[in-house]
PDB file of N, CA and C in Angstrom:
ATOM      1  N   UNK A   1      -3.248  -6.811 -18.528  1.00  0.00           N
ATOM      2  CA  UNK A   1      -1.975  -7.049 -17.886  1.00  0.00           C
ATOM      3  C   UNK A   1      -0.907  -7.195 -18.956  1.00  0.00           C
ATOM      4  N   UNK A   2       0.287  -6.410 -18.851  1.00  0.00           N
ATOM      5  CA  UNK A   2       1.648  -6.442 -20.167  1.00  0.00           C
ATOM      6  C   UNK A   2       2.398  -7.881 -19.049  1.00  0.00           C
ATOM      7  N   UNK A   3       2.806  -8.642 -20.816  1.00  0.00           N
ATOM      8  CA  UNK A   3       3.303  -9.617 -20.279  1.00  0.00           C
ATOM      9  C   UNK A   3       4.016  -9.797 -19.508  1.00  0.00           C
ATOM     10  N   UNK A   4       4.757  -8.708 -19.587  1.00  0.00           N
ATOM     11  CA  UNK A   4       6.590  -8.469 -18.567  1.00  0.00           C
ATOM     12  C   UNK A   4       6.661  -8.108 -17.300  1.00  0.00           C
ATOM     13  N   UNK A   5       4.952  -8.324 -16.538  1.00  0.00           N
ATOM     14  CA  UNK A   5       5.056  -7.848 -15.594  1.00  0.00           C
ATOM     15  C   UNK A   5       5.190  -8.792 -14.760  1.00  0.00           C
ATOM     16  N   UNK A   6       5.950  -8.268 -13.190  1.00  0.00           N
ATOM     17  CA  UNK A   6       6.333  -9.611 -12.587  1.00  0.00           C
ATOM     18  C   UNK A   6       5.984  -9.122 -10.880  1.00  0.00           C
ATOM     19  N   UNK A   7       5.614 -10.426 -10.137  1.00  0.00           N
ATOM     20  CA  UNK A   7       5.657 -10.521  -9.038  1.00  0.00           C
ATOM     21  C   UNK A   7       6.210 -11.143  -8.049  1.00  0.00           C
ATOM     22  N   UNK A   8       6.904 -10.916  -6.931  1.00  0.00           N
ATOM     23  CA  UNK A   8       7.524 -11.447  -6.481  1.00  0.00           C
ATOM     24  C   UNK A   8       6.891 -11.581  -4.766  1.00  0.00           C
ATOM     25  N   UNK A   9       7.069 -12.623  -4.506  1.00  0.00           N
ATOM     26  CA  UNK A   9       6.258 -13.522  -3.106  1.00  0.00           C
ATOM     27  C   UNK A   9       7.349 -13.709  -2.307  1.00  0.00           C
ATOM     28  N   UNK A  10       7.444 -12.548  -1.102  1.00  0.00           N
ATOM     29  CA  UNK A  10       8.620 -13.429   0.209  1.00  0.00           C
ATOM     30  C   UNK A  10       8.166 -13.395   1.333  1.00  0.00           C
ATOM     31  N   UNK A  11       8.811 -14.651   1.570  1.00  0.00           N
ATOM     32  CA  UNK A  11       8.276 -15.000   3.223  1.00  0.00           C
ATOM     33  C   UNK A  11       6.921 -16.154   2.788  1.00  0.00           C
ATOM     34  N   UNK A  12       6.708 -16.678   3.756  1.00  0.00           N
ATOM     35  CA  UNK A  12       5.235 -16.945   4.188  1.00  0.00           C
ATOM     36  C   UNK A  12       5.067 -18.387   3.193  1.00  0.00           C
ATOM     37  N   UNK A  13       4.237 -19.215   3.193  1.00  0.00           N
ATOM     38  CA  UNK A  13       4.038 -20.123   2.538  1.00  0.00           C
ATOM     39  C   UNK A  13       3.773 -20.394   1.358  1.00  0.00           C
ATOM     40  N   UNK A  14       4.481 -21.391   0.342  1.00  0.00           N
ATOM     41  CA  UNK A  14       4.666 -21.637  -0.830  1.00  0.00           C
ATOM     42  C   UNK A  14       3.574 -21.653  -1.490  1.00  0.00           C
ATOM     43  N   UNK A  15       2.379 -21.760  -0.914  1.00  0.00           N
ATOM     44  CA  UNK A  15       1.133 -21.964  -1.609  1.00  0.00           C
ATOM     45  C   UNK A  15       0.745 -20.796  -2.046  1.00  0.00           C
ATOM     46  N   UNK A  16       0.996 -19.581  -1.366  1.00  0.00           N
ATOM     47  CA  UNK A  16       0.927 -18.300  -1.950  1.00  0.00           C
ATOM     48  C   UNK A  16       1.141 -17.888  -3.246  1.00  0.00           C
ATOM     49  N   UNK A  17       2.593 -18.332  -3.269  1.00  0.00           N
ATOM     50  CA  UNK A  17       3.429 -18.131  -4.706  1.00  0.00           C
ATOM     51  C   UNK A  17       2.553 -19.339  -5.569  1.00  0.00           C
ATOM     52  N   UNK A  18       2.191 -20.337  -5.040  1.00  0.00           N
ATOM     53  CA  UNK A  18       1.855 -21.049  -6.311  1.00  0.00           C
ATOM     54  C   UNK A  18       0.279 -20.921  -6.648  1.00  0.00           C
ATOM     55  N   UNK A  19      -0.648 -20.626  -5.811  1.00  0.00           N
ATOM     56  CA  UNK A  19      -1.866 -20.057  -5.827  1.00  0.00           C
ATOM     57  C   UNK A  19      -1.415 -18.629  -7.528  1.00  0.00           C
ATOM     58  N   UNK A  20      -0.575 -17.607  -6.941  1.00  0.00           N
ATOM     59  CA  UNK A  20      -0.379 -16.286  -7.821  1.00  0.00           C
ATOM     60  C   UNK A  20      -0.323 -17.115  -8.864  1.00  0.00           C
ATOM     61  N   UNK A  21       0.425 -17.975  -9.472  1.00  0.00           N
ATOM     62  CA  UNK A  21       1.365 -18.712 -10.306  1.00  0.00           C
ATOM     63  C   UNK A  21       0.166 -19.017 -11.194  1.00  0.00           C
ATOM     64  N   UNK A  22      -0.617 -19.832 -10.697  1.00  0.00           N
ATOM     65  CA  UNK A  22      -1.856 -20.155 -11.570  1.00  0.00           C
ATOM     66  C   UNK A  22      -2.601 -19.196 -11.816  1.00  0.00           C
ATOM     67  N   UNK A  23      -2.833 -18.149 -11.019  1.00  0.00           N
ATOM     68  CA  UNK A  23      -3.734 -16.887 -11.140  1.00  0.00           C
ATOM     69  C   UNK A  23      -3.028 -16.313 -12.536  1.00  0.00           C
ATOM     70  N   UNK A  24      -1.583 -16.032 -11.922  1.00  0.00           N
ATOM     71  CA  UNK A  24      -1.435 -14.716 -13.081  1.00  0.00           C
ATOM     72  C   UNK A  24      -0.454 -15.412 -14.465  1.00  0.00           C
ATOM     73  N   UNK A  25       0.142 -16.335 -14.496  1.00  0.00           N
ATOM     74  CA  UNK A  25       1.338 -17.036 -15.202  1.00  0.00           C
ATOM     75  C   UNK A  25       0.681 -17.659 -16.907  1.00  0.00           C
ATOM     76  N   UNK A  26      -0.447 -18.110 -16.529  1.00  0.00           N
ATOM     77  CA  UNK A  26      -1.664 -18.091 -17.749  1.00  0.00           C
ATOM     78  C   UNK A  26      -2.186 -16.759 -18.767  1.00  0.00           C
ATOM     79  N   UNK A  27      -1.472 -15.208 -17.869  1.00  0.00           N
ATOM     80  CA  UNK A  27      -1.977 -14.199 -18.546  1.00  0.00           C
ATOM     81  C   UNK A  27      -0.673 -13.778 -18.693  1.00  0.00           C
ATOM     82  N   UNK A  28       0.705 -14.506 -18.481  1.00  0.00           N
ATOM     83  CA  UNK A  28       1.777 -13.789 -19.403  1.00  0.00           C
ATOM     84  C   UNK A  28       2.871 -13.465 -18.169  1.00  0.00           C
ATOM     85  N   UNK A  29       2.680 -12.800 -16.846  1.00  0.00           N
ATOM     86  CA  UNK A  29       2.966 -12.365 -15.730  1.00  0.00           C
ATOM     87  C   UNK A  29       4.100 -13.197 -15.285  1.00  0.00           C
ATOM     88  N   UNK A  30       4.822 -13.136 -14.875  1.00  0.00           N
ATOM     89  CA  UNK A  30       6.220 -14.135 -14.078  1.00  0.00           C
ATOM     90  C   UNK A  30       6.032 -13.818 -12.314  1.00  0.00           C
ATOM     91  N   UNK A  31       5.463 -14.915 -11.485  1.00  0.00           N
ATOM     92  CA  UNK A  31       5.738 -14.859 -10.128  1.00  0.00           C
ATOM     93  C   UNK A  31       6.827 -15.902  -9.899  1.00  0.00           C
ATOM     94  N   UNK A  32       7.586 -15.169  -8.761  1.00  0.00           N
ATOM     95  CA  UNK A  32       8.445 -15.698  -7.915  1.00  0.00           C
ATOM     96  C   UNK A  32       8.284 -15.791  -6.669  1.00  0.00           C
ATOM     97  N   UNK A  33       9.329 -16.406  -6.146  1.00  0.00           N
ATOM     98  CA  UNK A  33       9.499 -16.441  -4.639  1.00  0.00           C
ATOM     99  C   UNK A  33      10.560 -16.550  -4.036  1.00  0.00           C
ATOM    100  N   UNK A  34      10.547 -15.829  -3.276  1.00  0.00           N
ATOM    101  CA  UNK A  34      11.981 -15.962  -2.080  1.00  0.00           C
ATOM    102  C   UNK A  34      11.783 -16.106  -0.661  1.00  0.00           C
ATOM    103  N   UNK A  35      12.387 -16.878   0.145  1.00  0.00           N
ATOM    104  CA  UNK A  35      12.329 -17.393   1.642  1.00  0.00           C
ATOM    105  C   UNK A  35      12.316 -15.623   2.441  1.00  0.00           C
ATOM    106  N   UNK A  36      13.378 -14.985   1.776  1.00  0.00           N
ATOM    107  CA  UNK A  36      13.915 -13.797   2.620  1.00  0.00           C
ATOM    108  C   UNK A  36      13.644 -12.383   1.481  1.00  0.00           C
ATOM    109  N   UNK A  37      13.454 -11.247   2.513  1.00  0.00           N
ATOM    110  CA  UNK A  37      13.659 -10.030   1.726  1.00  0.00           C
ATOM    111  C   UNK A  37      15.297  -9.608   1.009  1.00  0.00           C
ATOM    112  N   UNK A  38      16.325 -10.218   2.057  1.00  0.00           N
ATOM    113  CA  UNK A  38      17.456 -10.092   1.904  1.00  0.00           C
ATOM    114  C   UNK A  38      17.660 -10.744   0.456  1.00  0.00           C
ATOM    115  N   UNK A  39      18.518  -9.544   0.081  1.00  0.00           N
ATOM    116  CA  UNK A  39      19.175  -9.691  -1.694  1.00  0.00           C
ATOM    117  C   UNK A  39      19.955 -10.932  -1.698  1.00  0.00           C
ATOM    118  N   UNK A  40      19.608 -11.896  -2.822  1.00  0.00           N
ATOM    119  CA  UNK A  40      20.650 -12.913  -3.402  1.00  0.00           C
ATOM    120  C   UNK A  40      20.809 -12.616  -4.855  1.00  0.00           C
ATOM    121  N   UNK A  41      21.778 -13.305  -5.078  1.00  0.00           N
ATOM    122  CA  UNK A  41      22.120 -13.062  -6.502  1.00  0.00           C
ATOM    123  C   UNK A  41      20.509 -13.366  -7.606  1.00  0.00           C
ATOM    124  N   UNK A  42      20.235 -14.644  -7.045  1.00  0.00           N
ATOM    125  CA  UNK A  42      19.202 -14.610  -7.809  1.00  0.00           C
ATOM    126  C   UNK A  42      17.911 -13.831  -7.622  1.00  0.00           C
ATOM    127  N   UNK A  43      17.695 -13.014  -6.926  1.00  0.00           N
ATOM    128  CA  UNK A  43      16.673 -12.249  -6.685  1.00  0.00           C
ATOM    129  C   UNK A  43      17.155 -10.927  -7.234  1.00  0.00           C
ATOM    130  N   UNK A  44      18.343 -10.665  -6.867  1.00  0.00           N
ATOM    131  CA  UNK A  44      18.615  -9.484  -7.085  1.00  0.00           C
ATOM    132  C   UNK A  44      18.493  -8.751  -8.697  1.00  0.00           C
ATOM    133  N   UNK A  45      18.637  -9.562  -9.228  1.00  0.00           N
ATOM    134  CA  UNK A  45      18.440  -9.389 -10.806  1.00  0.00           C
ATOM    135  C   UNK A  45      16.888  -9.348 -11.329  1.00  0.00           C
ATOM    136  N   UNK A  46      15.732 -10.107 -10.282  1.00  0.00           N
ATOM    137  CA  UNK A  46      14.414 -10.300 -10.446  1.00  0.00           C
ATOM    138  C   UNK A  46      13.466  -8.470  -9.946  1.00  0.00           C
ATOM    139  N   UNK A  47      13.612  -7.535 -10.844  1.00  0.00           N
ATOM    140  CA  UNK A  47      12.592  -6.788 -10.932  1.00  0.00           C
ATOM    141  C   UNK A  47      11.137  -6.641 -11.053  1.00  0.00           C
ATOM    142  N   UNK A  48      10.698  -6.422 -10.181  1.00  0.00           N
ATOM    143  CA  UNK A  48       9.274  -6.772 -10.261  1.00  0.00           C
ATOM    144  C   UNK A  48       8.323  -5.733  -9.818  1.00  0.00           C
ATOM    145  N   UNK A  49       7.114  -5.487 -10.434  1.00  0.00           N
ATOM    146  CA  UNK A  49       6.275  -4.562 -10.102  1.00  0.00           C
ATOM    147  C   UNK A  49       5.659  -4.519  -8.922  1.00  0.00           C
ATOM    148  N   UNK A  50       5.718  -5.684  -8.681  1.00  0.00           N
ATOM    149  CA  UNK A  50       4.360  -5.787  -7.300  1.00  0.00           C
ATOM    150  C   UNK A  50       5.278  -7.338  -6.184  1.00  0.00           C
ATOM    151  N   UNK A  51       5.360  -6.649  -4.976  1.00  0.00           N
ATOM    152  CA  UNK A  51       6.168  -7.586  -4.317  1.00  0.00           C
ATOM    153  C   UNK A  51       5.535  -7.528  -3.075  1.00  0.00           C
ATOM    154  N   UNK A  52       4.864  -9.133  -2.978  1.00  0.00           N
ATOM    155  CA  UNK A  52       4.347  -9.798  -1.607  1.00  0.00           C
ATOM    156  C   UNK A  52       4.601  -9.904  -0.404  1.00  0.00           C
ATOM    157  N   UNK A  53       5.004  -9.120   0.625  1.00  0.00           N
ATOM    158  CA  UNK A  53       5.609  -9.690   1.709  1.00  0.00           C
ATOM    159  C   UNK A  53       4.759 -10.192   2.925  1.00  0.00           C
ATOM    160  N   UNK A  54       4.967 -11.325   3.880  1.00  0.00           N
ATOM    161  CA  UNK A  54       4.303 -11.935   4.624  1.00  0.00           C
ATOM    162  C   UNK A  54       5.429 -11.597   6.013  1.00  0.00           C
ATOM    163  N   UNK A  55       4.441 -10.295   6.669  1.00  0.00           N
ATOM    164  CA  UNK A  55       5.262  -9.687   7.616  1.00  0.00           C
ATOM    165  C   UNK A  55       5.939 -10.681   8.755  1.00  0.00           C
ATOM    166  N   UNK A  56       4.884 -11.094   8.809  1.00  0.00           N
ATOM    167  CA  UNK A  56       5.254 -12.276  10.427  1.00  0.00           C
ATOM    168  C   UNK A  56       6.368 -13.215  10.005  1.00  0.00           C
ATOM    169  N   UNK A  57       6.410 -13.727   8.552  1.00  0.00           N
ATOM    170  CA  UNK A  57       7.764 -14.154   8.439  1.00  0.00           C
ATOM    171  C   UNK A  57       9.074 -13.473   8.255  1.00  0.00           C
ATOM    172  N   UNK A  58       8.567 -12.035   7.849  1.00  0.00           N
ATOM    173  CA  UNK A  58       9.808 -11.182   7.748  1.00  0.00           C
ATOM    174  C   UNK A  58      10.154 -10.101   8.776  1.00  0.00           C
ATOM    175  N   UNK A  59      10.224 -10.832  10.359  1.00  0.00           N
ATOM    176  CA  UNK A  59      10.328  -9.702  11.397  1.00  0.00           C
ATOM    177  C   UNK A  59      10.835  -8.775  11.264  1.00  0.00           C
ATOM    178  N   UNK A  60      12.188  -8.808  10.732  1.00  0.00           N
ATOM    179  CA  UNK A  60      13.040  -7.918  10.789  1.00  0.00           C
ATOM    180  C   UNK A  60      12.687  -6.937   9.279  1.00  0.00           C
ATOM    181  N   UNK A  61      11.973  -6.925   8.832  1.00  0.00           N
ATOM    182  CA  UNK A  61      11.699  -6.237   7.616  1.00  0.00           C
ATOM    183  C   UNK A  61      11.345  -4.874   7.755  1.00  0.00           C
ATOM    184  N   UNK A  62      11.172  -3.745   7.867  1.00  0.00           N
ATOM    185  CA  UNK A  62      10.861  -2.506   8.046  1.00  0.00           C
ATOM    186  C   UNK A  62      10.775  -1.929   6.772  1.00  0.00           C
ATOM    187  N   UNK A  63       9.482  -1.798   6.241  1.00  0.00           N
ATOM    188  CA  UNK A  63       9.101  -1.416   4.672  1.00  0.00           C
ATOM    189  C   UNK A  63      10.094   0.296   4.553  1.00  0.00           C
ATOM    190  N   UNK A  64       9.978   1.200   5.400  1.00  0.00           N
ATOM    191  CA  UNK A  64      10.490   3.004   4.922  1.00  0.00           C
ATOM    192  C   UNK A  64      11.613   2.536   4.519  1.00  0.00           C
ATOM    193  N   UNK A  65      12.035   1.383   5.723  1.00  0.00           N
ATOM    194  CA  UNK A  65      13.856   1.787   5.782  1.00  0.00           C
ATOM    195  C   UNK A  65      14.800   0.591   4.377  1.00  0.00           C
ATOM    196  N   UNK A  66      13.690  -0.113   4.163  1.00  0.00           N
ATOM    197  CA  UNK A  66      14.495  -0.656   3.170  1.00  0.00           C
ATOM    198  C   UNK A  66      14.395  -0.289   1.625  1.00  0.00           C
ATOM    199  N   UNK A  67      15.143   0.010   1.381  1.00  0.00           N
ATOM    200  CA  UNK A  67      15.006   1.330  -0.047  1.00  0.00           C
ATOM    201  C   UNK A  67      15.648  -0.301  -1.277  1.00  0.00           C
ATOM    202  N   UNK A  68      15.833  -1.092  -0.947  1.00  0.00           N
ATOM    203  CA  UNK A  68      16.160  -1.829  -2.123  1.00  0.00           C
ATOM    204  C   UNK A  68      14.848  -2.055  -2.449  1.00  0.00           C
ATOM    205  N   UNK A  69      13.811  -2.653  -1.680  1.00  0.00           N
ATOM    206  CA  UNK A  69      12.180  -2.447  -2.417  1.00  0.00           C
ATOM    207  C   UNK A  69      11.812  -1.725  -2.679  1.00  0.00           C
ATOM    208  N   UNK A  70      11.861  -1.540  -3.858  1.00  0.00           N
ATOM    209  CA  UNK A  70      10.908  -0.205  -4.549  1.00  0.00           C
ATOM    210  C   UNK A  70       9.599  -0.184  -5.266  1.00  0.00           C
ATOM    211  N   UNK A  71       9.366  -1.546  -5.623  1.00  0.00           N
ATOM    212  CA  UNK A  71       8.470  -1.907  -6.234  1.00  0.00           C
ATOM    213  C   UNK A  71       7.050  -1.254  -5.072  1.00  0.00           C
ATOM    214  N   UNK A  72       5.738  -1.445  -5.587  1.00  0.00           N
ATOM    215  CA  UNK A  72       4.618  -1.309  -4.930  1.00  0.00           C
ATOM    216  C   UNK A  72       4.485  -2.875  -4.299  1.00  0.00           C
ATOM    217  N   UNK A  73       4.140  -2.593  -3.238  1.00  0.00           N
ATOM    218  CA  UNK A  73       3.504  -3.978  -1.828  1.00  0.00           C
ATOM    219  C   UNK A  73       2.626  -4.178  -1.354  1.00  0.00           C
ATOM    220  N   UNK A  74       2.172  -5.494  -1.361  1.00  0.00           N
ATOM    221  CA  UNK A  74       1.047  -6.219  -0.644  1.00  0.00           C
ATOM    222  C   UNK A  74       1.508  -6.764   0.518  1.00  0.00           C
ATOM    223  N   UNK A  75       1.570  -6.075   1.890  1.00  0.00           N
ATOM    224  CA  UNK A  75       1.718  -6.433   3.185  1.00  0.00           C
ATOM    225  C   UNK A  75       0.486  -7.192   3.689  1.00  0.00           C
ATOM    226  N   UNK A  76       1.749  -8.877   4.665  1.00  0.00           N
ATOM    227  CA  UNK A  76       0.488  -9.402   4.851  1.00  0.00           C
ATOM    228  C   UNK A  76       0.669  -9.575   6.402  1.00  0.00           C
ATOM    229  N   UNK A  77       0.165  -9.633   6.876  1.00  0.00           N
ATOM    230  CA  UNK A  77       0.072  -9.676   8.291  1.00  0.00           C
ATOM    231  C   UNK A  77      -0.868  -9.878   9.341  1.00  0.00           C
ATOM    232  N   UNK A  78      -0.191  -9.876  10.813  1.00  0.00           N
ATOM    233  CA  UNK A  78      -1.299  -9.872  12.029  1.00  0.00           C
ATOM    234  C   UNK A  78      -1.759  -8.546  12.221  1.00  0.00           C
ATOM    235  N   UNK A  79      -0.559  -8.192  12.115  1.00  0.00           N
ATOM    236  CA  UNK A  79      -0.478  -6.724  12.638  1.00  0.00           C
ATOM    237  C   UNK A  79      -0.640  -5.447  11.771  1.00  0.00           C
ATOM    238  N   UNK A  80      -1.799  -4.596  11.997  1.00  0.00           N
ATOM    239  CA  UNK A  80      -1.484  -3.282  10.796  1.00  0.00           C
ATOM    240  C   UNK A  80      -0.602  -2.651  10.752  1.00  0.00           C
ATOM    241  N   UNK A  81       0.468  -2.443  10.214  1.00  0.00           N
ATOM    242  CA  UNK A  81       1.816  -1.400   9.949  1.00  0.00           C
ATOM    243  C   UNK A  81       1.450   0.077  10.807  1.00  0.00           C
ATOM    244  N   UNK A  82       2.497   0.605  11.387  1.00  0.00           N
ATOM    245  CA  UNK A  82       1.945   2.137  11.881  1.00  0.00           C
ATOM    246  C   UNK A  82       1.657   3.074  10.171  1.00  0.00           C
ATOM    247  N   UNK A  83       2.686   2.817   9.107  1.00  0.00           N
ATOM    248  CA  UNK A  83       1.811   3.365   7.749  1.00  0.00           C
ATOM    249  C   UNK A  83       1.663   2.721   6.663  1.00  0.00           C
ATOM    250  N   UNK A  84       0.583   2.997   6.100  1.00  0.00           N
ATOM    251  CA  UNK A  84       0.808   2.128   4.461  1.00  0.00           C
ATOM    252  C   UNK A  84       0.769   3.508   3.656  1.00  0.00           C
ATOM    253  N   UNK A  85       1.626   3.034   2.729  1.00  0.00           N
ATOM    254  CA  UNK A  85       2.090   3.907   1.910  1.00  0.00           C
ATOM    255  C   UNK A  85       0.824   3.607   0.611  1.00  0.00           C
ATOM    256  N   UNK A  86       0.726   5.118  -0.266  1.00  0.00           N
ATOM    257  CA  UNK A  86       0.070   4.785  -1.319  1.00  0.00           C
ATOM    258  C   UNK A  86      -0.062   3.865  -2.401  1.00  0.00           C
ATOM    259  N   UNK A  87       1.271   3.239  -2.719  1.00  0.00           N
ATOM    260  CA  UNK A  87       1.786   2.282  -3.553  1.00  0.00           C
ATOM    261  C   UNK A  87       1.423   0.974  -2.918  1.00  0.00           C
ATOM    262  N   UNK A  88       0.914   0.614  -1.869  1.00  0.00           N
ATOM    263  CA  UNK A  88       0.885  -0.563  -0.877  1.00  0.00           C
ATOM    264  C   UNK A  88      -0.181  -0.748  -0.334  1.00  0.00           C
ATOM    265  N   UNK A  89      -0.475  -2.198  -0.156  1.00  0.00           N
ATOM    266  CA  UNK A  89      -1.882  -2.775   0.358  1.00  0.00           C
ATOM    267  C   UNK A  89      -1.412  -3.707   1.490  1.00  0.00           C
ATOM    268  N   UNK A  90      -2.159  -3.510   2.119  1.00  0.00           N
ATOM    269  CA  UNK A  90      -2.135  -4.308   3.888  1.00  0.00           C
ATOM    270  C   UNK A  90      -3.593  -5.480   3.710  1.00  0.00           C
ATOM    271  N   UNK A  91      -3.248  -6.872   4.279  1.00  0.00           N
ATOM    272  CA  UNK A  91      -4.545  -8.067   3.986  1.00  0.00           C
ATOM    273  C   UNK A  91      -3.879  -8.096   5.615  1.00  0.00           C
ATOM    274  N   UNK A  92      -5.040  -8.345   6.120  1.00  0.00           N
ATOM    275  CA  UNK A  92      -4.667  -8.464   7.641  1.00  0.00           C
ATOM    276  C   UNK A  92      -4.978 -10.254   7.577  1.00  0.00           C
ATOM    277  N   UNK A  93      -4.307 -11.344   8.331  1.00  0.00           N
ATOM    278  CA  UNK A  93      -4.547 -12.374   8.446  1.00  0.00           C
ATOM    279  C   UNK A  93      -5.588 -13.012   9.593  1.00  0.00           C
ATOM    280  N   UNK A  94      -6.018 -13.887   9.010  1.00  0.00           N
ATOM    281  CA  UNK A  94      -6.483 -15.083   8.061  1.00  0.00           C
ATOM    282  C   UNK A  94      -6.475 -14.179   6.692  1.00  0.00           C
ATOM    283  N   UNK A  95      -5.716 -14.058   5.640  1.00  0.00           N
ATOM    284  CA  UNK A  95      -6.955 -13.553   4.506  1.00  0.00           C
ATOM    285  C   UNK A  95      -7.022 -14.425   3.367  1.00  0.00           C
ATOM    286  N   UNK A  96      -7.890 -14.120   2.177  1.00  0.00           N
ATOM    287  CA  UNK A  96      -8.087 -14.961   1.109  1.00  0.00           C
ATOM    288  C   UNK A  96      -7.324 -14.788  -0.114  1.00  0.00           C
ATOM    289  N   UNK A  97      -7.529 -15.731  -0.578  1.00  0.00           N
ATOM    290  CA  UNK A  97      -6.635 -15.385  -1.869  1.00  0.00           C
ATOM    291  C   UNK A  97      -7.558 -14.351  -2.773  1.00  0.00           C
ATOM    292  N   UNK A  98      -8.746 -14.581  -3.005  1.00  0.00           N
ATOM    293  CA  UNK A  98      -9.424 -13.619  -4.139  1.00  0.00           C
ATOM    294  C   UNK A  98      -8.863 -12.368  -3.582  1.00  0.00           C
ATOM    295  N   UNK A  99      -8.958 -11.873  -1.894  1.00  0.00           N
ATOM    296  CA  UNK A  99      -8.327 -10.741  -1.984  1.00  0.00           C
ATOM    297  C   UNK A  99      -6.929  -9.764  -2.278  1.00  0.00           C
ATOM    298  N   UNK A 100      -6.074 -11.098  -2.225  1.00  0.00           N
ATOM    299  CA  UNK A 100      -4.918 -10.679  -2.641  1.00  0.00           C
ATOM    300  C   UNK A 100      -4.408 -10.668  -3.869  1.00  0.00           C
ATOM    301  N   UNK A 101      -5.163 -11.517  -4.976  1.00  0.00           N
ATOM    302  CA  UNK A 101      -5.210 -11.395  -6.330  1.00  0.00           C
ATOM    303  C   UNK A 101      -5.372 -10.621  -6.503  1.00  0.00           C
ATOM    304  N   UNK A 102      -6.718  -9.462  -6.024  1.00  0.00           N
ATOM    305  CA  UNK A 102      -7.313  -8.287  -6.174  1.00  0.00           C
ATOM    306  C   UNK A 102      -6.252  -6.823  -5.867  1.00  0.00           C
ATOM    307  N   UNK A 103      -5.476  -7.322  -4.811  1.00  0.00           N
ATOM    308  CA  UNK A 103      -4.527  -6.097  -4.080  1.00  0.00           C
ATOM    309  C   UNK A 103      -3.715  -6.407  -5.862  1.00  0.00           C
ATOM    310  N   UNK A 104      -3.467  -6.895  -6.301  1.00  0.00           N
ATOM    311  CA  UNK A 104      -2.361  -7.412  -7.220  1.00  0.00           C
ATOM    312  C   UNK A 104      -2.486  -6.866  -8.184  1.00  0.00           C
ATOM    313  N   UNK A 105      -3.882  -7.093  -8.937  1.00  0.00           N
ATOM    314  CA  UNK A 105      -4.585  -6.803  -9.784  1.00  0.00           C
ATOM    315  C   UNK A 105      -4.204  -5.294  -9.974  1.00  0.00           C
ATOM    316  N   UNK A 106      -4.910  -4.667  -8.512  1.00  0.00           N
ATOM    317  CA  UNK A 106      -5.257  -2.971  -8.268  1.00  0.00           C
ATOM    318  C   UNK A 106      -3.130  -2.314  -8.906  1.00  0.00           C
ATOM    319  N   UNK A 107      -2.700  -2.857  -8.019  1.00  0.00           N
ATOM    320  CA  UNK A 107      -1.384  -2.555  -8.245  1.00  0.00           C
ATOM    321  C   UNK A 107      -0.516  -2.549  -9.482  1.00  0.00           C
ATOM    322  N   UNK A 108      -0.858  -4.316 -10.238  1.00  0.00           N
ATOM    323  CA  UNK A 108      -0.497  -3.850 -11.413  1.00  0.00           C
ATOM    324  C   UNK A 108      -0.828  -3.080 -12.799  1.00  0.00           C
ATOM    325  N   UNK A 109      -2.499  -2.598 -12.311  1.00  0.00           N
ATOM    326  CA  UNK A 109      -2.864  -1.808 -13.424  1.00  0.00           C
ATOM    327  C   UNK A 109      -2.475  -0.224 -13.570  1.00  0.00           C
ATOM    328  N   UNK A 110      -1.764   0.054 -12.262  1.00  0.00           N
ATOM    329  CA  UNK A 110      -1.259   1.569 -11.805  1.00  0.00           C
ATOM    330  C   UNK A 110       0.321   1.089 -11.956  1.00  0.00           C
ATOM    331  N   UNK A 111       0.788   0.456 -12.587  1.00  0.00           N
ATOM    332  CA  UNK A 111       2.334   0.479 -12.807  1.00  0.00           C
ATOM    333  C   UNK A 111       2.612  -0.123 -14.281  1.00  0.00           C
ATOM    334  N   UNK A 112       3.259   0.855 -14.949  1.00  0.00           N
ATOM    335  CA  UNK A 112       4.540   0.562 -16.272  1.00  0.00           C
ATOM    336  C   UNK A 112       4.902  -1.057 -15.966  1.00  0.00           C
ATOM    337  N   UNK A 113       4.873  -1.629 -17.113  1.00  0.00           N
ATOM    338  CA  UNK A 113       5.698  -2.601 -17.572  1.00  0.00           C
ATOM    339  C   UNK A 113       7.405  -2.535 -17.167  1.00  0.00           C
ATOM    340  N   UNK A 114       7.906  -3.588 -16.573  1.00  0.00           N
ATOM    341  CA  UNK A 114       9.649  -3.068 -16.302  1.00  0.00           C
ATOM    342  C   UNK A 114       9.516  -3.292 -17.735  1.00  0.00           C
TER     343      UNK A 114
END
């Protein structure tokens, strides 16, 4: 893992982000978190390779149509998406953390350092 790589956690419960935090923050990695997908100043500046979203908190989220995420995604949800894109992993809920470390893992070894 290159140090500069970063993840970013929105929606869904804090334990997520702080579960990643201990996972990946020990190997160099920067996770964050944000309540909303919607851009704030302070997010907006936060580039990141691999970005968490926890669908059921982000109803209104529609992965095609929002082009400010570009990064590759770990969709989490009740519900399976009608597509997942190649860059993107779907954990259907209840799920575990080893597996989403793992979606993380898979993702950041197929992406450049920002």
């Amino acid at each position: 893992m290159n140090v500069s790589q970063r993840v970013l956690v929105i929606g869904g419960v804090s334990d997520t982000a702080t579960v990643l935090q201990a996972v990946f923050e020990p190997r160099g990695a920067t996770v964050e978190r944000s309540r909303t997908h919607r851009p704030a100043p302070a997010n907006a500046r936060f580039s990141s390779e691999v970005i968490v979203i926890d669908l059921d908190a982000e109803q209104d989220f529609e992965p095609q149509a929002d082009c400010s995420l570009v990064s590759s995604r770990v969709l989490i949800g009740s519900d399976t998406p009608k597509r997942i894109a190649p860059d993107e992993r779907f954990l259907s809920k209840p799920f575990q953390y080893p597996e989403l470390v793992k979606a993380i893992e898979e993702l950041l070894s197929t992406r450049p350092a920002a």
